[in-house]
N, C-alpha and C. Protein backbone atom coordinates (compact mmCIF):
# COMPACT_ATOMS: atom_id res chain seq x y z
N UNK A 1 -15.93 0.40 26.51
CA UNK A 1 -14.72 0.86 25.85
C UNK A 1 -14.38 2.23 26.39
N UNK A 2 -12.86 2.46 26.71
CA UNK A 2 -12.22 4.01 27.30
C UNK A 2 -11.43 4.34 26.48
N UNK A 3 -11.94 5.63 26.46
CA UNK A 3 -11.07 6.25 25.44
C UNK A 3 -10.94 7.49 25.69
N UNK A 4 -9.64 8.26 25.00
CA UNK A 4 -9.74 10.14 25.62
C UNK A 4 -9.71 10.65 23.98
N UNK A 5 -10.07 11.66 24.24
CA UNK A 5 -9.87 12.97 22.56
C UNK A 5 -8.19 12.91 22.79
N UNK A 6 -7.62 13.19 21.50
CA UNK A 6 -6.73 13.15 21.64
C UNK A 6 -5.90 14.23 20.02
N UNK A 7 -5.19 15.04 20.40
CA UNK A 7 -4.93 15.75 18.86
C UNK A 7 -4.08 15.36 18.05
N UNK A 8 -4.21 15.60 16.77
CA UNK A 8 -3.84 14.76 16.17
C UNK A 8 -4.58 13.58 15.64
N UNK A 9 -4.67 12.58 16.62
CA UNK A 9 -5.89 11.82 15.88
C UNK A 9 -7.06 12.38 16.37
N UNK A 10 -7.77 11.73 16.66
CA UNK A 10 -9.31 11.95 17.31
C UNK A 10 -9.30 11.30 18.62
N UNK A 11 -8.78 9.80 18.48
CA UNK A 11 -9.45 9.27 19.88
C UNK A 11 -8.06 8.58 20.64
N UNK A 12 -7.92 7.92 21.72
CA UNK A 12 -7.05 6.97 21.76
C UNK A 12 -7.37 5.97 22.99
N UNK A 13 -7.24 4.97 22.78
CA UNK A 13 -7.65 3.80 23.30
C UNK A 13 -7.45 3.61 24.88
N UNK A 14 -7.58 3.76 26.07
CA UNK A 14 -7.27 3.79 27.08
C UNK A 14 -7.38 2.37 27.74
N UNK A 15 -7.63 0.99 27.79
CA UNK A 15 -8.34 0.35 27.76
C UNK A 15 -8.26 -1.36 26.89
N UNK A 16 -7.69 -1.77 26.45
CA UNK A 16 -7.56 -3.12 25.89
C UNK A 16 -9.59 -3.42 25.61
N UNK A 17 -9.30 -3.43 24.18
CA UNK A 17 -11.09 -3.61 23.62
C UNK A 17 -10.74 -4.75 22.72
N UNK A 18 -11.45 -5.86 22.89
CA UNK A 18 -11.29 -7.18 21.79
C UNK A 18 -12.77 -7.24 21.70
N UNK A 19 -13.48 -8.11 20.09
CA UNK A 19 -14.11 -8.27 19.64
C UNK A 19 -13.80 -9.54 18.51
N UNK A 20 -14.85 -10.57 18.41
CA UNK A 20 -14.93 -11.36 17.85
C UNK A 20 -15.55 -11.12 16.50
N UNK A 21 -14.54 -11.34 15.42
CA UNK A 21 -15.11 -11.21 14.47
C UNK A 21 -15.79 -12.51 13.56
N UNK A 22 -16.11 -12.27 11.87
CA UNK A 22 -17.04 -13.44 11.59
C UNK A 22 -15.65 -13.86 10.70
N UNK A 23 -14.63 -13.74 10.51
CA UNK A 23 -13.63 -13.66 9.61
C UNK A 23 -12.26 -14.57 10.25
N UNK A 24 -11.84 -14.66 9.52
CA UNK A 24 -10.23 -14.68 10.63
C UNK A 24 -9.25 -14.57 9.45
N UNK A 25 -8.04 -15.09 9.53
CA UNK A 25 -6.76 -14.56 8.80
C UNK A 25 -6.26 -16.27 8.71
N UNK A 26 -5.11 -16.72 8.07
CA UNK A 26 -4.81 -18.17 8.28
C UNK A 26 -3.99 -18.47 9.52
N UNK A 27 -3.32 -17.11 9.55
CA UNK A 27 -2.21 -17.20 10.96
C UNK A 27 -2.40 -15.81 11.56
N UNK A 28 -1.75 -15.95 12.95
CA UNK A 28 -2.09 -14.97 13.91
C UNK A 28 -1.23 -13.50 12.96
N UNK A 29 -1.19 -12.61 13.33
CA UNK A 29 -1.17 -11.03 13.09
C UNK A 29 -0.98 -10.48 14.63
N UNK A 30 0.07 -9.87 14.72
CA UNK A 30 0.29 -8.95 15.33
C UNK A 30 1.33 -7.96 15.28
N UNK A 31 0.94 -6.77 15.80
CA UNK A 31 1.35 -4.80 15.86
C UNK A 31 1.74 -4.93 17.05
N UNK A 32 2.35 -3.87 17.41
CA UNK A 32 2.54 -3.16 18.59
C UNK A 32 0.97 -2.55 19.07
N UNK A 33 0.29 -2.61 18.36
CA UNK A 33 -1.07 -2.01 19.26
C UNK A 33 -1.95 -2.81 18.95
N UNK A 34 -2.14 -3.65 17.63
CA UNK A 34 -3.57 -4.28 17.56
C UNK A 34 -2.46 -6.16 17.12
N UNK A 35 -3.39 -7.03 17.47
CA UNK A 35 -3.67 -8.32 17.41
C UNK A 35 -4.61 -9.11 16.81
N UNK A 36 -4.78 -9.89 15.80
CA UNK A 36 -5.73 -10.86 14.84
C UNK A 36 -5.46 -12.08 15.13
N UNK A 37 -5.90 -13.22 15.60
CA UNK A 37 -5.65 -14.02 15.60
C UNK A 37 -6.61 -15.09 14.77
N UNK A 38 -5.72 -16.30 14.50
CA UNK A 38 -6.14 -17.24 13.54
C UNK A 38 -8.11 -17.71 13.63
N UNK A 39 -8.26 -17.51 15.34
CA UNK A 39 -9.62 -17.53 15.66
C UNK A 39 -10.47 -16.52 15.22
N UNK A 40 -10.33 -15.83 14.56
CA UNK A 40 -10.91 -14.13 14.70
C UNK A 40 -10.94 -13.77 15.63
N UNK A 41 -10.23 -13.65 16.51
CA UNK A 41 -10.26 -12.43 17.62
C UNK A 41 -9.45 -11.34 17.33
N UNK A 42 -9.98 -10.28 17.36
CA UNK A 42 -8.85 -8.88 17.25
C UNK A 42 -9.63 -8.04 18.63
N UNK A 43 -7.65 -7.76 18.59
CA UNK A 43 -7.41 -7.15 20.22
C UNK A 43 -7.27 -6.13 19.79
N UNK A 44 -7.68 -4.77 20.04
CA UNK A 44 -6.85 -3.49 19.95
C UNK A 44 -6.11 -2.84 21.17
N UNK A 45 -5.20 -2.78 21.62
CA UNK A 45 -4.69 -2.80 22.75
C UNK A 45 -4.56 -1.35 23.19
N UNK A 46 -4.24 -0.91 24.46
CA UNK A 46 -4.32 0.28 25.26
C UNK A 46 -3.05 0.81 24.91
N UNK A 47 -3.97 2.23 24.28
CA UNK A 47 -2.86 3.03 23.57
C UNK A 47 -3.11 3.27 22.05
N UNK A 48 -3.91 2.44 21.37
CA UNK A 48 -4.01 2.56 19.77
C UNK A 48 -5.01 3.80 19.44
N UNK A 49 -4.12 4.68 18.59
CA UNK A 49 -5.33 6.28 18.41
C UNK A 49 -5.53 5.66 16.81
N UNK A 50 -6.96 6.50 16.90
CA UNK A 50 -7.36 6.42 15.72
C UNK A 50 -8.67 7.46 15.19
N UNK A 51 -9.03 7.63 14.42
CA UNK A 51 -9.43 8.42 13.65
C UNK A 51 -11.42 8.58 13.61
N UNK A 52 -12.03 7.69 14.15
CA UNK A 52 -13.13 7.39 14.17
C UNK A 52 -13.88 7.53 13.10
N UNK A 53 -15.39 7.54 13.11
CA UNK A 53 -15.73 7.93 11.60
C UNK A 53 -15.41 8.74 10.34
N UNK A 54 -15.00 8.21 9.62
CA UNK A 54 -14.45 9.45 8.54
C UNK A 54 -15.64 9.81 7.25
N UNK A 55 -15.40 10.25 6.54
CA UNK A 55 -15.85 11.30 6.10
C UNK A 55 -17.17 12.62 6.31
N UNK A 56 -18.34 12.40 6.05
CA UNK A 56 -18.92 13.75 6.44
C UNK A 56 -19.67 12.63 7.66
N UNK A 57 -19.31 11.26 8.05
CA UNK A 57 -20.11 10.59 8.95
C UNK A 57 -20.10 11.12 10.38
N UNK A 58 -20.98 11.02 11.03
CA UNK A 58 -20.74 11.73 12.95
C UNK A 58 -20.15 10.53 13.87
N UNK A 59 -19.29 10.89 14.81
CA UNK A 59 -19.22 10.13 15.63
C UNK A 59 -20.36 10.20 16.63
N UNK A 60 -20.77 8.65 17.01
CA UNK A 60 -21.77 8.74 18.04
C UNK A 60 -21.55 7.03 18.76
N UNK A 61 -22.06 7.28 19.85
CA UNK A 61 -21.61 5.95 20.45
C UNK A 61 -21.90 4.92 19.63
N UNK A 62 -22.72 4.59 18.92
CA UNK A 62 -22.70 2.96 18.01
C UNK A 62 -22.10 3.17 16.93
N UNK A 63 -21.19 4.35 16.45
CA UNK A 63 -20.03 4.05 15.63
C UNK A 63 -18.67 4.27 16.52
N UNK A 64 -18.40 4.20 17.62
CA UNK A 64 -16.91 3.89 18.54
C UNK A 64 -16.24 2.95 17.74
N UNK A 65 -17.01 1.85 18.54
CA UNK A 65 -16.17 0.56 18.59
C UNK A 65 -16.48 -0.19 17.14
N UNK A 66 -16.76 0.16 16.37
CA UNK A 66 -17.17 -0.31 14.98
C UNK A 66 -16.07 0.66 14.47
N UNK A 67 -15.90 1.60 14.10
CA UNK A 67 -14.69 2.30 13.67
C UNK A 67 -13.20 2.12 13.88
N UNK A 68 -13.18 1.83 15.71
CA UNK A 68 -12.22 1.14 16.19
C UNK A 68 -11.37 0.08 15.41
N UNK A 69 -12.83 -1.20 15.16
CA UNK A 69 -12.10 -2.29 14.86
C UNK A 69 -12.01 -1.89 13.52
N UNK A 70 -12.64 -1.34 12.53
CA UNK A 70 -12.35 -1.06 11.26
C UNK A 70 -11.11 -0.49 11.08
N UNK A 71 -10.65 0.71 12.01
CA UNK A 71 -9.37 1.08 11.50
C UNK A 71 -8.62 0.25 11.62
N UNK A 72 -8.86 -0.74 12.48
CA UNK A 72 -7.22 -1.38 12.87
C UNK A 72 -7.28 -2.35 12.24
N UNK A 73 -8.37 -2.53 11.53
CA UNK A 73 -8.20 -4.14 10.21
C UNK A 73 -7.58 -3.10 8.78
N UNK A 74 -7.98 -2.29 8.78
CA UNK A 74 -7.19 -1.51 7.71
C UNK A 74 -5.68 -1.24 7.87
N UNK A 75 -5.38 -0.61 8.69
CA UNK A 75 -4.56 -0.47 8.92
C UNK A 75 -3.20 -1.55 8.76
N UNK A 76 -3.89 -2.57 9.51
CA UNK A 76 -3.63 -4.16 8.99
C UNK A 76 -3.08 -4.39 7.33
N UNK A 77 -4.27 -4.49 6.51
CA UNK A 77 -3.91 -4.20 5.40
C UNK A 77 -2.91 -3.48 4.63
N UNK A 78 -3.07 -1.96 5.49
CA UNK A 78 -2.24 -1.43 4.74
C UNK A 78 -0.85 -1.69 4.98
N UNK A 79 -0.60 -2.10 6.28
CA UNK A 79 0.72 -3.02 6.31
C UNK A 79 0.89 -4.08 6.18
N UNK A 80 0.36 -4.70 5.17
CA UNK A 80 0.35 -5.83 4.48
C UNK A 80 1.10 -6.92 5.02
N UNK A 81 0.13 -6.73 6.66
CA UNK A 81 0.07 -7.71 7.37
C UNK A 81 -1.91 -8.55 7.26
N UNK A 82 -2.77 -8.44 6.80
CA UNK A 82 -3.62 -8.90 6.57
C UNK A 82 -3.99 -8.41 4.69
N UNK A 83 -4.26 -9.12 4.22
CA UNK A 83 -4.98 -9.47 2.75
C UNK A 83 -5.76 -8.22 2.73
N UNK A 84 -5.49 -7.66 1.26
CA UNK A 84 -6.29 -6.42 0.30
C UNK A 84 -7.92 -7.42 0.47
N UNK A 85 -7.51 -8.55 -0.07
CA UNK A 85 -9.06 -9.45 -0.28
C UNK A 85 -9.62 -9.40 1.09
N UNK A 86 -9.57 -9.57 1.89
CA UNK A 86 -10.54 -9.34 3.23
C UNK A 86 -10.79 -7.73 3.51
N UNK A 87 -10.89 -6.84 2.44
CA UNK A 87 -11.68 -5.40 2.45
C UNK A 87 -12.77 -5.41 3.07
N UNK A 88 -13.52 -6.79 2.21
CA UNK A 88 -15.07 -6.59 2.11
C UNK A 88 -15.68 -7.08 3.19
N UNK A 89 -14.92 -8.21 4.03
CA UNK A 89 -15.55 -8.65 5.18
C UNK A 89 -15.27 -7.56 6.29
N UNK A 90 -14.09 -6.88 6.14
CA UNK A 90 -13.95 -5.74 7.12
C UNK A 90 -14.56 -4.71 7.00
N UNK A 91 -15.39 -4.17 6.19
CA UNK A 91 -16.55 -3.29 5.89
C UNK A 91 -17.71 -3.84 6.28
N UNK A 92 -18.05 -5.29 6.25
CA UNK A 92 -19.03 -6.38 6.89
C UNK A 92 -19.30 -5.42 8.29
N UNK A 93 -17.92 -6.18 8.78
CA UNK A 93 -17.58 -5.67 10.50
C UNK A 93 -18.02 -4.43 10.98
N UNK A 94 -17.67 -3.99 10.36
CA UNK A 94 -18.06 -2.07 10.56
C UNK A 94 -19.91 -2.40 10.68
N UNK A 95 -20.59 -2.59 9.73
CA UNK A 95 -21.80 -2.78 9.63
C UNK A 95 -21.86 -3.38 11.06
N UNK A 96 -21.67 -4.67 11.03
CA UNK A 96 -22.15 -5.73 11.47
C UNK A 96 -22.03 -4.64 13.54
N UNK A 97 -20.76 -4.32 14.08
CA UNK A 97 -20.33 -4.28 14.84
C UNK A 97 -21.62 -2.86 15.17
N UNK A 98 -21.48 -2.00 14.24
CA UNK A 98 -22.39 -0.72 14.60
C UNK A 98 -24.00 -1.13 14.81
N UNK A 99 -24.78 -1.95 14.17
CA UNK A 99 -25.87 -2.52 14.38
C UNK A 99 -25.90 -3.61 15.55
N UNK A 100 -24.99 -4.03 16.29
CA UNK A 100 -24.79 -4.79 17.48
C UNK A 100 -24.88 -3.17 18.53
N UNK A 101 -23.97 -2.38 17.70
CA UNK A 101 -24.36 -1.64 19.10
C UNK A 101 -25.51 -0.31 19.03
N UNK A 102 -26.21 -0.41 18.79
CA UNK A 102 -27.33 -0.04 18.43
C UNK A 102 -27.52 0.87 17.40
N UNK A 103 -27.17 1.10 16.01
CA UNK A 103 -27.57 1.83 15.14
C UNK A 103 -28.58 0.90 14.64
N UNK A 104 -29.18 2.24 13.66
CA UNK A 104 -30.55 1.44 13.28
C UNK A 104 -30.01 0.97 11.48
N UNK A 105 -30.84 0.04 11.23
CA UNK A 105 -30.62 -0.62 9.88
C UNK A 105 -30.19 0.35 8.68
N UNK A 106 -30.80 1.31 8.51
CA UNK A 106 -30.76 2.77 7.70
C UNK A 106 -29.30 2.82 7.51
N UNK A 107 -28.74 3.41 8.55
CA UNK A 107 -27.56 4.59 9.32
C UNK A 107 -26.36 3.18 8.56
N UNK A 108 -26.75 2.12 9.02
CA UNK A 108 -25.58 0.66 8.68
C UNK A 108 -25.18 0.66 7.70
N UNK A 109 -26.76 0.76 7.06
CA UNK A 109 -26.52 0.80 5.32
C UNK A 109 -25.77 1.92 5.01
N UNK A 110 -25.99 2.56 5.10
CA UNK A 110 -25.26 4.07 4.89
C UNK A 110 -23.74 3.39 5.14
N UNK A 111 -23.27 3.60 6.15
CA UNK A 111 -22.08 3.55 6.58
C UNK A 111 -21.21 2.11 5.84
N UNK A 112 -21.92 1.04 5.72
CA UNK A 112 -21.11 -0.22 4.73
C UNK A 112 -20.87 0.51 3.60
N UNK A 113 -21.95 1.04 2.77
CA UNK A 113 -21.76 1.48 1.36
C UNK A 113 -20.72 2.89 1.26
N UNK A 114 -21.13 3.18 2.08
CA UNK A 114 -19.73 4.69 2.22
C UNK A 114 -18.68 4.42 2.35
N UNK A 115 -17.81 3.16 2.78
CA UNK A 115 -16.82 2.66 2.87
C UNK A 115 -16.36 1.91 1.26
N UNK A 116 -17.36 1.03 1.23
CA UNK A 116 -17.56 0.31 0.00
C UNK A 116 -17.19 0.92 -1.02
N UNK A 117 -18.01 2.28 -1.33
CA UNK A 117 -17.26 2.81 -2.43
C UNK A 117 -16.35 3.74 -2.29
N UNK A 118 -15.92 4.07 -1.36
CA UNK A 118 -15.23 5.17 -0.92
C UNK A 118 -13.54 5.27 -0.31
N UNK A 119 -13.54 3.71 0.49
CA UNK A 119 -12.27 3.42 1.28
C UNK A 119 -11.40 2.62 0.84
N UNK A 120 -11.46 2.32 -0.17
CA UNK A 120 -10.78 1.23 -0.67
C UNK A 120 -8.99 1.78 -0.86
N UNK A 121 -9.16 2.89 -1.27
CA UNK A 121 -7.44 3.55 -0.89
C UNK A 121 -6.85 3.44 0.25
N UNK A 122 -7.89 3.48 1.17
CA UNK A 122 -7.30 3.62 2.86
C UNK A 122 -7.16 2.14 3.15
N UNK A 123 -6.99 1.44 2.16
CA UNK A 123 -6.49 -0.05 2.93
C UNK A 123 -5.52 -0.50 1.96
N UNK A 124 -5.67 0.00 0.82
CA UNK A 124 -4.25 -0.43 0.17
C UNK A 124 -2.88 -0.52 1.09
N UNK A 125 -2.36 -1.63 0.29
CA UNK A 125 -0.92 -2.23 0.95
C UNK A 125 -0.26 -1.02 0.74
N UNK A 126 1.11 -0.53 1.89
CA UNK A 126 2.20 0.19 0.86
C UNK A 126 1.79 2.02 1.41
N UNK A 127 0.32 2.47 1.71
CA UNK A 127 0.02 3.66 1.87
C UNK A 127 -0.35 4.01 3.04
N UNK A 128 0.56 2.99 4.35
CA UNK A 128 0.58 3.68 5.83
C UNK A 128 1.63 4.65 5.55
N UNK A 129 1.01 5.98 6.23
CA UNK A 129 2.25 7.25 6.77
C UNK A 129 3.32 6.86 7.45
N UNK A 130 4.39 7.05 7.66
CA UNK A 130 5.08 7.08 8.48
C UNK A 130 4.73 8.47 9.78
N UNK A 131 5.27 7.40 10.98
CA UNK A 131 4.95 8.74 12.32
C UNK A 131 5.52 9.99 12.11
N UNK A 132 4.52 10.51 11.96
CA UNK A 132 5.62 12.16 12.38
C UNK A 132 6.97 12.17 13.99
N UNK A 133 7.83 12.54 13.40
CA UNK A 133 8.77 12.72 14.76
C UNK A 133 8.97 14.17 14.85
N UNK A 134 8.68 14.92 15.74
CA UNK A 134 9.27 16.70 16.05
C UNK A 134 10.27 16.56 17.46
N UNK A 135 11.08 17.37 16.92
CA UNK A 135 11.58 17.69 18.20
C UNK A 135 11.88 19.20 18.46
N UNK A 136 11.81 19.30 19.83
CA UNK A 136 11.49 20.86 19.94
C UNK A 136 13.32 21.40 20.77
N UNK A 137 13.59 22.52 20.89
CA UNK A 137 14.68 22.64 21.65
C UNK A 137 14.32 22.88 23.48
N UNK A 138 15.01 22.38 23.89
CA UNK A 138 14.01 22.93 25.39
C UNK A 138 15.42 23.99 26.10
N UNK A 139 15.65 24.75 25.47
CA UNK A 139 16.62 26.02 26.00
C UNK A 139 16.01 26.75 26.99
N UNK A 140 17.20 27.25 27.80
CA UNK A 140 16.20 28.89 28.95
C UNK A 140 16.59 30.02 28.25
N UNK A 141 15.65 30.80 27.90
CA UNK A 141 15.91 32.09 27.38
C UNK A 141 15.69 33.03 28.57
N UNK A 142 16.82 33.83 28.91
CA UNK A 142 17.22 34.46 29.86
C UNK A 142 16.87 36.09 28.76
């Protein structure tokens, strides 16, 4: 997986990253940046920023791509383009995806249950931000 720092969010996707999940949706799902399909496959496509581990958790390589796909199933949610009820399998994922890539059993646990009780606002339907838009003047000051 490629990715750059990026401000504003944290990371951003350089790279087209798909992962098979244990879940799926009844019909396909798709964003301008991420993809679900009826198989469980979710695409996150080149270009999607996102936020990586949140709260006092560290980013470290076996929470990347486990965070990755977590935000963008939330995110999902919260545009109530995928089901409030598939929370819990997408907190699964997070687990499941970070112990595939090598965290140890401990750190998993930690991180399912920190979500579990903790994230459940960040996937409510209805409470995506809208983008910030700025615009700046680009004058010559003489």
């Amino acid at each position: 997986m490629k990715y750059i720092v990026l401000k504003g969010w944290k990371y951003q996707v350089q790279e087209e990253c798909a992962f098979q999940l244990e879940f799926s949706p009844a019909g396909n799902i798709e964003t301008d940046y991420i993809r679900l399909t009826a198989g469980g496959r979710l695409t996150v496509k080149k270009g999607y920023a996102w936020d990586g581990a949140s709260g006092p958790a560290i980013d470290t390589p076996c929470t990347m791509r486990a965070s990755l796909a977590h935000d963008a199933l939330y995110q999902l949610m919260r545009l109530g383009r995928l089901h409030y009820a598939f929370r819990e399998l997408a907190d699964k994922e997070l687990r499941r995806i970070c112990r595939e890539d090598g965290m140890g059993k401990i750190r998993a646990w930690y991180f399912y249950w920190a979500v579990r009780i903790f994230a459940g606002k960040c996937a409510k339907p209805g409470t995506e931000k809208p983008p910030v838009i700025k615009e700046a003047a680009c004058g010559l000051r003489l």
